[in-house]
Protein backbone atom coordinates (compact mmCIF):
# COMPACT_ATOMS: atom_id res chain seq x y z
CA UNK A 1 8.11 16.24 -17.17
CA UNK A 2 5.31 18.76 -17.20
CA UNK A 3 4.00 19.71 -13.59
CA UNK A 4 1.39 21.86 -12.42
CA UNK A 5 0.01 23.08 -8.82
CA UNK A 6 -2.10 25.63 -7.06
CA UNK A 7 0.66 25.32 -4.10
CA UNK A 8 0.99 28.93 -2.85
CA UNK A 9 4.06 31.17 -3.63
CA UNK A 10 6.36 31.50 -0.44
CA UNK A 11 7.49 35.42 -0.22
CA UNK A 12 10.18 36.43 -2.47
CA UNK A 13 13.75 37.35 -1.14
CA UNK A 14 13.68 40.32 -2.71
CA UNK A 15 11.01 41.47 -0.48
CA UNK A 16 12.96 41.40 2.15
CA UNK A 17 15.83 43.31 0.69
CA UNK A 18 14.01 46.24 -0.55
CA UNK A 19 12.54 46.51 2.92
CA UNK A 20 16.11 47.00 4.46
CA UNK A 21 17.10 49.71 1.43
CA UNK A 22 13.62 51.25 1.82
CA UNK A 23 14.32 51.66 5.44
CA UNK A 24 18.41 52.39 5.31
CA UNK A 25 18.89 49.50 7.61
CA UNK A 26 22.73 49.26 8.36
CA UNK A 27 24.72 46.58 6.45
CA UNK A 28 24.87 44.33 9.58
CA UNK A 29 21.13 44.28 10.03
CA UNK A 30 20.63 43.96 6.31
CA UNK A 31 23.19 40.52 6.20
CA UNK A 32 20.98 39.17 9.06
CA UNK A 33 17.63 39.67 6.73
CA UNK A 34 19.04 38.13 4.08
CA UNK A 35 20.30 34.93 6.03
CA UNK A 36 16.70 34.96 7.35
CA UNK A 37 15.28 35.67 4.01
CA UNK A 38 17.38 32.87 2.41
CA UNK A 39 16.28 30.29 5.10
CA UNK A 40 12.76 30.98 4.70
CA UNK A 41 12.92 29.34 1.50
CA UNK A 42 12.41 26.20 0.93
CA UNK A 43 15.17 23.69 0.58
CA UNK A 44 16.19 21.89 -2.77
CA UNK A 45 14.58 18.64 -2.42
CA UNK A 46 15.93 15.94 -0.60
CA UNK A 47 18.04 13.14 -2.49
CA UNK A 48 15.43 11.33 -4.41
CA UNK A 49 14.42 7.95 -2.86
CA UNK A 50 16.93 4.63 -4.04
CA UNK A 51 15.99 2.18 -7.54
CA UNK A 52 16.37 -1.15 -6.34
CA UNK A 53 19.53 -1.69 -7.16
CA UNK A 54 21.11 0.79 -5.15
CA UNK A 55 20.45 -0.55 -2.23
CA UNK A 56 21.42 -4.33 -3.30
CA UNK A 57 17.93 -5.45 -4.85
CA UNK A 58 19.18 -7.63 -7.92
CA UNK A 59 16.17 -9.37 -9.45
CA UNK A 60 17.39 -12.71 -12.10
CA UNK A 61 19.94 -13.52 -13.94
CA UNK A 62 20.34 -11.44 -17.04
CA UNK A 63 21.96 -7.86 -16.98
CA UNK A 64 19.57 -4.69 -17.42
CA UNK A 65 20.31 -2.42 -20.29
CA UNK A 66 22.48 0.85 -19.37
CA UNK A 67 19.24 2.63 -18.06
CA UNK A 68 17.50 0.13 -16.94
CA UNK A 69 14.30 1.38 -18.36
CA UNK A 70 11.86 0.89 -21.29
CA UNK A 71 13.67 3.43 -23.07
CA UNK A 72 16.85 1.04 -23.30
CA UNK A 73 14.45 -0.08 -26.51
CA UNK A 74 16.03 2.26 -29.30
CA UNK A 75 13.52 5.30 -30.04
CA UNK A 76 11.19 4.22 -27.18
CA UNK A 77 10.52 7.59 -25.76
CA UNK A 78 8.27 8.33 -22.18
CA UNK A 79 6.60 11.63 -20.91
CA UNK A 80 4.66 12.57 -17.76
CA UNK A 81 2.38 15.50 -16.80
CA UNK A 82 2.19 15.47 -13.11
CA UNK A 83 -1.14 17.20 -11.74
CA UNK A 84 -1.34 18.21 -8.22
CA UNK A 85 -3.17 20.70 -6.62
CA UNK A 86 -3.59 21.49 -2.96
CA UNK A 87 -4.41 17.89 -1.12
CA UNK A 88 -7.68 17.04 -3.49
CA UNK A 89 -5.96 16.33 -6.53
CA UNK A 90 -3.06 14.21 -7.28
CA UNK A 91 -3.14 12.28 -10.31
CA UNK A 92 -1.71 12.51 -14.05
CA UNK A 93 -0.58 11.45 -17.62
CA UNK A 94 1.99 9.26 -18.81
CA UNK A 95 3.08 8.56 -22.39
CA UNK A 96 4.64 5.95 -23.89
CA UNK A 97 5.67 6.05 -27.56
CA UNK A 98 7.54 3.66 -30.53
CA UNK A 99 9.71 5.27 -32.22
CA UNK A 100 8.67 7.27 -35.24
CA UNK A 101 7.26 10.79 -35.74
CA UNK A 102 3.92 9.35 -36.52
CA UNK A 103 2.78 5.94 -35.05
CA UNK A 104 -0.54 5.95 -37.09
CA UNK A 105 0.84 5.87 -40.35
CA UNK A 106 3.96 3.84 -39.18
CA UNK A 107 2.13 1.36 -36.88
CA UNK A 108 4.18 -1.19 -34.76
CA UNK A 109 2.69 -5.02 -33.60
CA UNK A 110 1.06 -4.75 -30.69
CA UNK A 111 -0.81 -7.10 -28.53
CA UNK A 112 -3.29 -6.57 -25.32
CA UNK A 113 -3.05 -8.85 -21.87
CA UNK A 114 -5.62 -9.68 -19.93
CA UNK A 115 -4.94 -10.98 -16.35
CA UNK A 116 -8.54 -9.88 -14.76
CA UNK A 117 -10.51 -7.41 -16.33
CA UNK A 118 -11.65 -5.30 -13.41
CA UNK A 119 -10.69 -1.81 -15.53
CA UNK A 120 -11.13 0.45 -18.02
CA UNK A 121 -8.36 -0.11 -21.64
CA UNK A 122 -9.82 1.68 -24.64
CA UNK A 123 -8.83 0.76 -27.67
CA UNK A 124 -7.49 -2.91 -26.81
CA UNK A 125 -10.14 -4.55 -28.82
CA UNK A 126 -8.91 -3.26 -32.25
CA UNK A 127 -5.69 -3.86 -31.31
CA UNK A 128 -5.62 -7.26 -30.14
CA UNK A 129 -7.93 -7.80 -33.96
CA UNK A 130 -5.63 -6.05 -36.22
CA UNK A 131 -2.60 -7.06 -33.97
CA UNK A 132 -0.60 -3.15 -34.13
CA UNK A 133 -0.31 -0.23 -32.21
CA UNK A 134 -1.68 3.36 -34.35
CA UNK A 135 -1.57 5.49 -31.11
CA UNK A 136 0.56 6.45 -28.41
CA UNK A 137 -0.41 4.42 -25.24
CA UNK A 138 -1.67 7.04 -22.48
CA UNK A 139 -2.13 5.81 -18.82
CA UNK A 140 -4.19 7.86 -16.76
CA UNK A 141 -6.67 7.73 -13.85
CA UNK A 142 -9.50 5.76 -14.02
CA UNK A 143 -12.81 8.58 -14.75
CA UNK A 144 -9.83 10.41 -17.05
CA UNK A 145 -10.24 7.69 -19.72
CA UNK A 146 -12.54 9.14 -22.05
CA UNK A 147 -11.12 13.02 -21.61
CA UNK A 148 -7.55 11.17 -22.36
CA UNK A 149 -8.26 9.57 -25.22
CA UNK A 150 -9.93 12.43 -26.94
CA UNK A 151 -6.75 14.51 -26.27
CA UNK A 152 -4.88 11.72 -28.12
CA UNK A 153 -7.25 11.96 -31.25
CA UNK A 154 -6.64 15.61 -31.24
CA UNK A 155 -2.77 15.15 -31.52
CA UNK A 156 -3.50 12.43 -34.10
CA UNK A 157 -5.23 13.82 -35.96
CA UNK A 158 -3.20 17.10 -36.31
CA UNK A 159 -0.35 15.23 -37.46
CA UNK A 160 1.59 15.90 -40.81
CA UNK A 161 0.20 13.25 -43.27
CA UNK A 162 -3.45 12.23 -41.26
CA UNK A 163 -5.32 15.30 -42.96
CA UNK A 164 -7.67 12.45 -44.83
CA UNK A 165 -7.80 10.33 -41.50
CA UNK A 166 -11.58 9.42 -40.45
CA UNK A 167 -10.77 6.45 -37.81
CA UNK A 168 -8.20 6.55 -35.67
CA UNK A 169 -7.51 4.15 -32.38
CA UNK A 170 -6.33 6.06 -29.07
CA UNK A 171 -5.02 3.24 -26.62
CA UNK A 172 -5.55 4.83 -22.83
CA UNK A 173 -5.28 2.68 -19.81
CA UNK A 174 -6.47 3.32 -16.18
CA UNK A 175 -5.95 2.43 -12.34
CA UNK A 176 -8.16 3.82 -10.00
CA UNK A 177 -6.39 6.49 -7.70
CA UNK A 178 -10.11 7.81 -6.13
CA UNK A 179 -8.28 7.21 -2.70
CA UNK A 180 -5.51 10.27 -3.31
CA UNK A 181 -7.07 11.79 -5.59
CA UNK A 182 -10.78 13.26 -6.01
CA UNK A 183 -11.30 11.50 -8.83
CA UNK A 184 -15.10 12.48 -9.59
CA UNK A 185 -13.46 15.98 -10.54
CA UNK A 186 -12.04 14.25 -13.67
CA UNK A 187 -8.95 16.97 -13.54
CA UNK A 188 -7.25 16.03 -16.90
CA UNK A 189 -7.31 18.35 -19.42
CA UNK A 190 -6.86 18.05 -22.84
CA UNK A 191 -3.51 20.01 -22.39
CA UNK A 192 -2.32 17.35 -19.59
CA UNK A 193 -2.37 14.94 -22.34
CA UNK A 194 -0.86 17.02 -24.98
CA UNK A 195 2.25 17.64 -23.26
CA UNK A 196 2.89 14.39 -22.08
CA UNK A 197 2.35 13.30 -25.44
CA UNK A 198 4.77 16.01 -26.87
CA UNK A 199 7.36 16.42 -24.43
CA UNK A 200 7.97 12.36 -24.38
CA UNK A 201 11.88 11.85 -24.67
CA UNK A 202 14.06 9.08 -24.47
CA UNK A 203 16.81 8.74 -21.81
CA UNK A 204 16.03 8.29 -18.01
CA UNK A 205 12.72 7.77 -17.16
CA UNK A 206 11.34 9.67 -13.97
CA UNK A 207 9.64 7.07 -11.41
CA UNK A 208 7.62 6.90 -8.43
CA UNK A 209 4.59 9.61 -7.60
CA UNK A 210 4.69 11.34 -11.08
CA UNK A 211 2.51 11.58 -13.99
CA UNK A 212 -0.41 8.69 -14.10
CA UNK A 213 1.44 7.25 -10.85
CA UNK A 214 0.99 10.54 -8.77
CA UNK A 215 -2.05 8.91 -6.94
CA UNK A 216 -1.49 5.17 -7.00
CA UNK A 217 -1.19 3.02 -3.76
CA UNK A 218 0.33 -0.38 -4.09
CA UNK A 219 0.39 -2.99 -1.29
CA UNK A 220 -0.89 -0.34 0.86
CA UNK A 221 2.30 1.92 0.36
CA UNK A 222 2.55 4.92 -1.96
CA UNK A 223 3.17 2.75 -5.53
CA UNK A 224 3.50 5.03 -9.14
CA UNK A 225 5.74 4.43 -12.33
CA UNK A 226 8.42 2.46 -12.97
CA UNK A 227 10.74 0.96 -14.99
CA UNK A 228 13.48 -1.45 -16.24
CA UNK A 229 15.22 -3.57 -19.01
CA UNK A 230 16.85 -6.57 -19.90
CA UNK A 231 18.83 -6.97 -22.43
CA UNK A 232 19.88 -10.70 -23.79
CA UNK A 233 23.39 -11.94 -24.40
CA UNK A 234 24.22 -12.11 -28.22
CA UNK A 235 24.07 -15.83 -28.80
CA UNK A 236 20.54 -15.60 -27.62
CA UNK A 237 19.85 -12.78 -30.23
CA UNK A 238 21.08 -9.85 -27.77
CA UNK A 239 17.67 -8.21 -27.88
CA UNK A 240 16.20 -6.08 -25.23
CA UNK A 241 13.05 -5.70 -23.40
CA UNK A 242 12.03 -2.51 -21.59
CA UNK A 243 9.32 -2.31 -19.13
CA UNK A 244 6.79 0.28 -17.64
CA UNK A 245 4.57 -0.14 -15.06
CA UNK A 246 1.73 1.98 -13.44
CA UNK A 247 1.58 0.10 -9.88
CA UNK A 248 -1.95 0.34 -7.94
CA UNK A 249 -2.52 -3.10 -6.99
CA UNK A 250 -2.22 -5.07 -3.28
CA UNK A 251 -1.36 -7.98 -2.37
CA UNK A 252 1.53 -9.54 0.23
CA UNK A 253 4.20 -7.66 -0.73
CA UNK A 254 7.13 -10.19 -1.48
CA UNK A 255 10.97 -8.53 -3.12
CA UNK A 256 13.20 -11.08 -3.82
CA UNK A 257 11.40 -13.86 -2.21
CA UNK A 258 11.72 -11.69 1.22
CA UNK A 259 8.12 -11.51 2.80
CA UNK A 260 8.75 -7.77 3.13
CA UNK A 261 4.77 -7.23 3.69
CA UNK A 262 4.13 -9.75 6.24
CA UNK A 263 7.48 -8.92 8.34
CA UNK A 264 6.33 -4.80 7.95
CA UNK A 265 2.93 -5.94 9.52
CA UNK A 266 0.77 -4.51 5.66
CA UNK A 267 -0.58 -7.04 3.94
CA UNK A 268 -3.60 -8.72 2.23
CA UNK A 269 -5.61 -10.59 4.73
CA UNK A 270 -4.03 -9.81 7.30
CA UNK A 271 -7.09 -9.45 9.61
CA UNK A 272 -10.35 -6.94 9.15
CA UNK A 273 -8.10 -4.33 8.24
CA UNK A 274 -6.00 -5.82 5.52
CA UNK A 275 -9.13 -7.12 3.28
CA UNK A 276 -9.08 -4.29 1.17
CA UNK A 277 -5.42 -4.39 0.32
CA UNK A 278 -5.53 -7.27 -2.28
CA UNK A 279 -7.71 -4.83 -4.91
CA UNK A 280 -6.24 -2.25 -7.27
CA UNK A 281 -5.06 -2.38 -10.68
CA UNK A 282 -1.74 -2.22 -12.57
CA UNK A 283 -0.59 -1.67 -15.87
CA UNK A 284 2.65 -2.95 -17.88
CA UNK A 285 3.77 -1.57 -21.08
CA UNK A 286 6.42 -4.13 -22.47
CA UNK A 287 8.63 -3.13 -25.58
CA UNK A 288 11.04 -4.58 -27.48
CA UNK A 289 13.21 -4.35 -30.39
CA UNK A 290 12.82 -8.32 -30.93
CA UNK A 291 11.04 -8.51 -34.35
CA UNK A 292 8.09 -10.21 -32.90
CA UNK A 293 4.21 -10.56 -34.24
CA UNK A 294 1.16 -10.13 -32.19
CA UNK A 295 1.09 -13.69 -31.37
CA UNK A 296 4.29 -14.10 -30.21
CA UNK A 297 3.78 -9.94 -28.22
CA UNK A 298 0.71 -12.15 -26.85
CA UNK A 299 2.93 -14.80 -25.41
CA UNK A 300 5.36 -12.06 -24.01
CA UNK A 301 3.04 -10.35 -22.53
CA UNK A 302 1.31 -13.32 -20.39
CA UNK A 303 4.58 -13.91 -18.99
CA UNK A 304 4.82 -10.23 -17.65
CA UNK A 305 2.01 -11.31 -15.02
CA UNK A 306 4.44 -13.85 -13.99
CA UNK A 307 6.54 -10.82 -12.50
CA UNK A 308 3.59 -9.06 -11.19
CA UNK A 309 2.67 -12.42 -9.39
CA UNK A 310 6.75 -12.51 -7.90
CA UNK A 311 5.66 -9.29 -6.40
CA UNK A 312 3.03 -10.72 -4.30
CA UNK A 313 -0.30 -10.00 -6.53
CA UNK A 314 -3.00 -12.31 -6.45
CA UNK A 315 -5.19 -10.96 -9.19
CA UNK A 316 -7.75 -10.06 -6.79
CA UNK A 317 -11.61 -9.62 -8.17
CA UNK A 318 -11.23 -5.87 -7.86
CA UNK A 319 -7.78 -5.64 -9.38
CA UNK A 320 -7.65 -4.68 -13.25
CA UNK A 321 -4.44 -6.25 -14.94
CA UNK A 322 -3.23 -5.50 -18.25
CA UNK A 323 -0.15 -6.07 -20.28
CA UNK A 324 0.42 -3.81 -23.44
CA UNK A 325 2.92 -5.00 -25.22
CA UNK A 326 4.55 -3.89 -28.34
CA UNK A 327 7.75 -4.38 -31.01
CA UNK A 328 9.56 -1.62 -32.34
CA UNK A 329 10.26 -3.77 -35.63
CA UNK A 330 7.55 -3.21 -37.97
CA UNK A 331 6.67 -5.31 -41.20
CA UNK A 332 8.66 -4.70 -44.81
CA UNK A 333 7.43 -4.38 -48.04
CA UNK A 334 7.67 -7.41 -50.34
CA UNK A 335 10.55 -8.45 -52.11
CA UNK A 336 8.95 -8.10 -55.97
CA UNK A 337 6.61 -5.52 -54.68
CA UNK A 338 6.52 -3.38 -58.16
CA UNK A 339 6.89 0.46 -57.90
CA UNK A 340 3.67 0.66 -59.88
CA UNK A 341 1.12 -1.15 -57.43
CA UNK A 342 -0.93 1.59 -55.84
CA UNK A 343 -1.18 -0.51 -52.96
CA UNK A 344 0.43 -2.79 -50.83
CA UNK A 345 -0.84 -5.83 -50.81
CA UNK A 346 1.32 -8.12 -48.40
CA UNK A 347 4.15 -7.87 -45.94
CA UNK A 348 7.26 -9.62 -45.13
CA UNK A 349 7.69 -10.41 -41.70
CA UNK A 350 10.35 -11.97 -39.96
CA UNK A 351 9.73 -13.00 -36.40
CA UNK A 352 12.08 -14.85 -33.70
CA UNK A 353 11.24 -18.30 -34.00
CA UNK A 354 9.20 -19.82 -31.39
CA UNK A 355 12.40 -22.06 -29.54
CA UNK A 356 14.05 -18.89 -29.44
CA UNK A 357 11.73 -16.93 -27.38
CA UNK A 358 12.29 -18.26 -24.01
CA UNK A 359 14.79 -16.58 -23.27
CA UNK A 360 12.82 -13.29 -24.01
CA UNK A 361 10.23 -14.78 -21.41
CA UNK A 362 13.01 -14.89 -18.64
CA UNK A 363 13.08 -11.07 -19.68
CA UNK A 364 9.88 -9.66 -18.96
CA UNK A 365 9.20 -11.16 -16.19
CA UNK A 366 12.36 -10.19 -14.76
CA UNK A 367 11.69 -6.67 -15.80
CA UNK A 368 8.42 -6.39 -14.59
CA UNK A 369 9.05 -7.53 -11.19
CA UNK A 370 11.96 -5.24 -10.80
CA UNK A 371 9.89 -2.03 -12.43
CA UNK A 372 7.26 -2.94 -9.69
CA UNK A 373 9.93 -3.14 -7.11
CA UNK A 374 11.44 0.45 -8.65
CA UNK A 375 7.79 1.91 -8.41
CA UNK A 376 7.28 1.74 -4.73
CA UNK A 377 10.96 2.48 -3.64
CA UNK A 378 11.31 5.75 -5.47
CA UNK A 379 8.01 7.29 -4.43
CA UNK A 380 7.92 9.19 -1.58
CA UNK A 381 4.40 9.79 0.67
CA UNK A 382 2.06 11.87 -0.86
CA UNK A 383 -0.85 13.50 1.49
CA UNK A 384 -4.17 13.64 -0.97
CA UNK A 385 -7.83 14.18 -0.93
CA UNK A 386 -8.85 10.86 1.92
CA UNK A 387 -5.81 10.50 3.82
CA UNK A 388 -1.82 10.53 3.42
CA UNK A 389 0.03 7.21 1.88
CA UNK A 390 3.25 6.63 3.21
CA UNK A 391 6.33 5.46 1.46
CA UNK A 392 7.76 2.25 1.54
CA UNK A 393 9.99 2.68 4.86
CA UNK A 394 13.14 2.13 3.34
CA UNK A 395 15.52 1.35 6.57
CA UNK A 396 12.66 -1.67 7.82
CA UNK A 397 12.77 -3.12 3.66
CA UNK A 398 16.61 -2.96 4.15
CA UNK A 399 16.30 -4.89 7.30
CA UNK A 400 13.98 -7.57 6.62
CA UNK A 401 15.87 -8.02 2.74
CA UNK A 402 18.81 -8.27 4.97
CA UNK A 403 17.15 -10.87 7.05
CA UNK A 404 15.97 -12.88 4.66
CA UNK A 405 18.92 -12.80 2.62
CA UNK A 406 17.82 -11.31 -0.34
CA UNK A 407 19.98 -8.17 -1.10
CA UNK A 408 23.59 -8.73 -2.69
CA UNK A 409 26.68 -6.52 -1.20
């Protein structure tokens, strides 16, 4: 993960030590300046903030994959550029990508979710036509769209093998973090994107406030990325789904069925000052290794706003909510395809039949809820360009999840 800030230095340590050899200060004086010198620095950061299943927060009934992330999905790979500098800007990139060293000549299906419209996805129309993905998907910040998705051209189009390419389709998503972030700056750079883009791995997945979740708010708590996976049993074709959210949507927060927002007092409607918490946007990227087509990555995909509605989302007028969702099986040539055609003319596709994939539907929407829940738990505060968002308090959540319930020992 790529980060960059303005943050000023704090003084070296060495400073202080050639001070005390400048000046021939005795040994005992010169052990005190370093202790002082030492503790002037700042400390390693704190242990990062609990997934939800550390602290008892089991969401369904099927097990996660062994990373419970999208990058459980073989060759799935995620990078992040974090941009923060001083308290104006706090916002950033993240990048998800199939496997493959170049998506536009080895394109994947791919379908596009509406659940209301209130944002900004470019490139879903050609996707949701031609039913594939020819770009990595980018999430950003909401007046970063069109700098994003230039950046992506430039790395497609600099590929090995696109030297002839005249069209190509970025896909770049959005929520609006104008309320952490000054957004009218538009601080991505072409670079930003870039090194997301580049430095995407597979593996753990950081969460929380980095990359394009560095400025998000959801339920009226800090919100960002995250993540999680199921992965089916083998009689029900032991596939798995991965999912990865960008949370900046409001609502009454509800984990587990606990009515964590109403007991913490932040919620939607809850008098003149809750009104504005039910807008904001989120966006779900859903992959799988399940050879599916874009009608059946459709279908998946409208069941991943189940789990956003679990969470306590109400798909308010002001809330943009997409699903991109994509499989990492891609179509086969033709059995009887000759050598000699020039081009290929048809595919061979073999897809999970359609009283198969309800189990993959139990999935996502598990997965979603819980990469929502994984979002807000592993961010901590951030202080940005209108005010400071606080984390989700985590010993109150405990208490009410207790309460109510709804955390397993």
């Amino acid at each position: 993960m790529r980060s960059i800030s303005d943050a000023g230095r704090s003084p070296s340590r060495a400073s202080a030590i050639d001070l005390a050899l400048t000046f021939r200060v005795p040994h005992s004086a010169l052990r005190t300046l370093l202790l002082l010198s030492f503790a002037a620095w700042p400390l390693p950061s704190q242990t990062p903030r609990p997934r939800a299943r550390d602290i008892g927060i089991v969401v369904g009934v099927l097990p996660p994959g062994p990373l419970n992330a999208i990058t459980d999905v073989a060759g799935v790979r995620v990078g992040h550029t974090t941009v923060a500098r001083g308290d104006s800007i706090n916002t950033g990139v993240t990048a998800i990508l199939p496997p493959g060293a170049n998506v536009f000549r080895d394109k994947v299906p791919a379908a596009v979710v509406v659940g209301n419209a209130f944002g900004k996805l470019m490139g879903s129309t050609q996707v949701n036509e031609l039913g594939e993905l020819e770009s990595p998907i980018v999430l950003t910040c909401t007046l970063c769209v069109p700098r994003a998705a230039d950046a992506v051209l430039t790395y497609l189009l600099a590929l090995p093998g696109n030297e002839d390419v005249r069209s190509a389709n970025p896909l770049v998503a959005e929520t609006n973090d104008g309320f952490l972030n000054d957004i009218r700056v538009r601080p991505i750079a072409e670079a930003d994107v870039l090194a997301a883009i580049r430095g995407a791995t597979g593996g753990p997945v950081a969460e929380g406030a980095v990359g394009a979740g560095r400025g998000t708010v959801a339920f009226g708590w800090k919100g960002g990325i995250g993540t999680a996976s199921r992965k089916l049993p083998d009689p029900l074709g032991g596939w798995t789904v991965g999912v990865l959210v960008q949370s900046n949507f409001g609502g009454v927060l509800t984990i587990n069925g606990a009515p964590v927002g109403q007991e913490l007092g932040k919620y939607y409607l809850r008098g003149e000052g809750g009104r504005g918490m039910g807008d904001g946007s989120i966006v779900v990227v859903v992959a799988t290794d399940a050879p599916l087509d874009h009608r059946q990555l459709e279908r998946l995909g409208r069941r991943a706003l189940a789990g956003i509605a679990r969470t306590g989302s109400s798909f308010s007028n002001g809330s943009g909510d997409y699903v991109i969702a994509f499989s990492t099986v891609r179509p086969l040539a033709p059995l009887g395809a000759g050598p000699a055609a020039s081009v290929r003319l048809s595919d061979t596709v073999v897809v999970v039949r359609n009283d198969a994939m309800s189990p993959l539907f139990e999935a996502v929407i598990e997965a979603t809820e819980e990469a929502i829940y994984n979002s807000l738990l592993r961010a901590e505060s951030v202080r940005g360009y209108r005010g400071t968002v606080p984390a989700l308090p985590l010993d109150s959540t405990r208490a009410v999840l207790r309460r109510y319930g709804a955390l397993r020992p």
